[in-house]
Protein backbone atom coordinates (compact mmCIF):
# COMPACT_ATOMS: atom_id res chain seq x y z
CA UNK A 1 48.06 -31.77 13.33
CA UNK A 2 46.54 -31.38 10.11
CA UNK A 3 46.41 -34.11 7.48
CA UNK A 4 48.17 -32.22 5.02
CA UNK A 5 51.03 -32.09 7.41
CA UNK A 6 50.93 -35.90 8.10
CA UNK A 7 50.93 -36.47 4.31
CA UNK A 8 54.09 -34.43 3.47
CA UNK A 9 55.60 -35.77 6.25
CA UNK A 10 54.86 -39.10 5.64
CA UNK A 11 56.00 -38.68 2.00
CA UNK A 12 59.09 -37.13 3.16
CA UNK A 13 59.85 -39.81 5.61
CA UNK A 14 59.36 -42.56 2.82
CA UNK A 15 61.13 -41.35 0.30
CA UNK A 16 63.90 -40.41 2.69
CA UNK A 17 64.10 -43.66 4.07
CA UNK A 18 64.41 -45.53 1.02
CA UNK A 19 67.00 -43.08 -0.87
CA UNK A 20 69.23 -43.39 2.65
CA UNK A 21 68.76 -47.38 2.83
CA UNK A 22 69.41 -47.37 -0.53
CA UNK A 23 73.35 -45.40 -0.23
CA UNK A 24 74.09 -47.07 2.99
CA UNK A 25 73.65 -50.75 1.25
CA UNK A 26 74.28 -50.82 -1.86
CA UNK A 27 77.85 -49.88 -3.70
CA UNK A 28 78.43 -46.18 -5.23
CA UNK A 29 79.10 -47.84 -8.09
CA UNK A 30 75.46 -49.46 -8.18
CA UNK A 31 74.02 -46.13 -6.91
CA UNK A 32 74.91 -44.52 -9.80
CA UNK A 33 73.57 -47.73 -12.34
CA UNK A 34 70.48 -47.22 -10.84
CA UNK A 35 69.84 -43.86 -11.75
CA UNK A 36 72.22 -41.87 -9.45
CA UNK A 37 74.66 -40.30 -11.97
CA UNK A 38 75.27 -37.29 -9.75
CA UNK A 39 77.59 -40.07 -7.30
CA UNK A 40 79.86 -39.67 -9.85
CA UNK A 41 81.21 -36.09 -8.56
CA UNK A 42 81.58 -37.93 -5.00
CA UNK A 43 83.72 -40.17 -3.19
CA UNK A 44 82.40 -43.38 -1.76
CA UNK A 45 82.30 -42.45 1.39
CA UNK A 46 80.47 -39.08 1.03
CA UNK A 47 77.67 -41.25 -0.90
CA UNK A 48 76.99 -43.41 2.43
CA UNK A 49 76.94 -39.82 4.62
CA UNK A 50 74.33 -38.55 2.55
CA UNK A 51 72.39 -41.84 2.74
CA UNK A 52 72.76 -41.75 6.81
CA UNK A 53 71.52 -37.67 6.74
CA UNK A 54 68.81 -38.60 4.98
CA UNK A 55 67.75 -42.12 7.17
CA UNK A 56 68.39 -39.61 10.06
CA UNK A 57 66.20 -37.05 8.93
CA UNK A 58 63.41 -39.16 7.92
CA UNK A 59 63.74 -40.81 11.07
CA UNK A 60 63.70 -36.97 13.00
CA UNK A 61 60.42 -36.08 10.42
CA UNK A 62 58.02 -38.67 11.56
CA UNK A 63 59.04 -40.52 14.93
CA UNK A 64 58.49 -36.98 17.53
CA UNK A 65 55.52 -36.75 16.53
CA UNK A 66 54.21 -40.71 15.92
CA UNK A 67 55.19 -40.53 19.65
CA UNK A 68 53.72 -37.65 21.41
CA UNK A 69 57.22 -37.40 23.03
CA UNK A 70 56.64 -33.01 22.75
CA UNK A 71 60.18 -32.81 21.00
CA UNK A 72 58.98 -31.15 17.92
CA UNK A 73 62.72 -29.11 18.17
CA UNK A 74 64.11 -32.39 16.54
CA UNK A 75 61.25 -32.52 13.70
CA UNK A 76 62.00 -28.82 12.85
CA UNK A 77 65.89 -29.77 12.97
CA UNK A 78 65.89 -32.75 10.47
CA UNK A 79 63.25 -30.83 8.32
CA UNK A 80 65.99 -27.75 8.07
CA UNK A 81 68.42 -30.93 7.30
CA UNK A 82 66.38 -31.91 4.58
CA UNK A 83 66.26 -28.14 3.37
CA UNK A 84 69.76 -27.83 3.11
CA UNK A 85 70.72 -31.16 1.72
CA UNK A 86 67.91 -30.42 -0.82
CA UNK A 87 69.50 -27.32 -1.54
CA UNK A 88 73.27 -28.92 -2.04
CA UNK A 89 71.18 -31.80 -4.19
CA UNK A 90 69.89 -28.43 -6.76
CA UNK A 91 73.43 -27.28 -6.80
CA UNK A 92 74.88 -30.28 -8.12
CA UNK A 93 72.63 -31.02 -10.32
CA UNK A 94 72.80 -27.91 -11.85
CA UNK A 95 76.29 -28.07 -12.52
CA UNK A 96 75.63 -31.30 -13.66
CA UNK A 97 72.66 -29.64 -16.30
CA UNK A 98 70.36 -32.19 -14.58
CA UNK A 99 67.35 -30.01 -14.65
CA UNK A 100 64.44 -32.61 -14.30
CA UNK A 101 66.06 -33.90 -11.32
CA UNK A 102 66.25 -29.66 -9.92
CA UNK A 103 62.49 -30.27 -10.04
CA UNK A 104 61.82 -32.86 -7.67
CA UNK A 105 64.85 -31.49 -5.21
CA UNK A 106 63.26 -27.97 -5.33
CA UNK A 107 59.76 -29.88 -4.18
CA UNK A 108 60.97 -31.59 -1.48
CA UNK A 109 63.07 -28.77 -0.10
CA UNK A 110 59.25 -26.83 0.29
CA UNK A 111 58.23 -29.31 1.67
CA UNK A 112 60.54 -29.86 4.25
CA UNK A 113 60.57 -25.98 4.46
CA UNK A 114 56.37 -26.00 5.18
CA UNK A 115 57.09 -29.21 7.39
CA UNK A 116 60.77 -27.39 9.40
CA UNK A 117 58.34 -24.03 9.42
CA UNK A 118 55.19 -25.62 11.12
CA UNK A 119 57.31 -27.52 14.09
CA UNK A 120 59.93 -24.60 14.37
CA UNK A 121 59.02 -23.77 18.18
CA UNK A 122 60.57 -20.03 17.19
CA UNK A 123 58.37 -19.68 14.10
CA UNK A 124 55.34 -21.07 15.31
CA UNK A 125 52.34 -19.67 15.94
């Protein structure tokens, strides 16, 4: 594996990790005091289900292949998680006119696109 590959997915896993801890413990109403204004447009519940897709996904990014288990299937599968729940994270907030925040969504959707890509067992070389 290359070390640009252990880097994104590294950073992917991290930030991940802490965004989903961060939903599943703490109050929507703190989520969105902290910087989270887009919780606003959802119901409690729907905050804490995001926060356990992403602490699954990060989870699925890094642990296949930390343990040389050979289920890369499940690194490519929470990558194309990430991807889409990137994707749904640019929708709202564009409605929302949140454009900064596109930004950063839009980068981590590449790179759990490049990450998804490089593990897909269909796609790979």
């Amino acid at each position: 594996m290359t070390t640009t590959l252990w880097i994104l997915q590294g950073v992917l896993a991290f930030v991940f990790l802490m965004a989903g801890i961060m939903k599943l413990m703490q109050p929507k109403e703190k989520v969105v005091a902290s910087g989270g204004a887009w919780a606003e447009d959802f119901e409690a519940n729907h905050v804490k289900l995001i926060g356990a897709i992403e602490l699954i996904c990060a989870i699925g990014i890094i642990a296949p292949p930390l343990l040389h288990r050979g289920m890369h299937y499940i690194t490519s599968t929470a990558a194309a998680g990430l991807v889409v729940l990137m994707a749904g994270a640019i929708y709202t907030h564009f409605k929302r006119k949140e454009y900064p925040f596109m930004s950063l969504n839009l980068v981590f959707l590449l790179m759990a696109f490049y990450v998804g890509y490089y593990w897909c067992p269909v796609m790979n070389h």
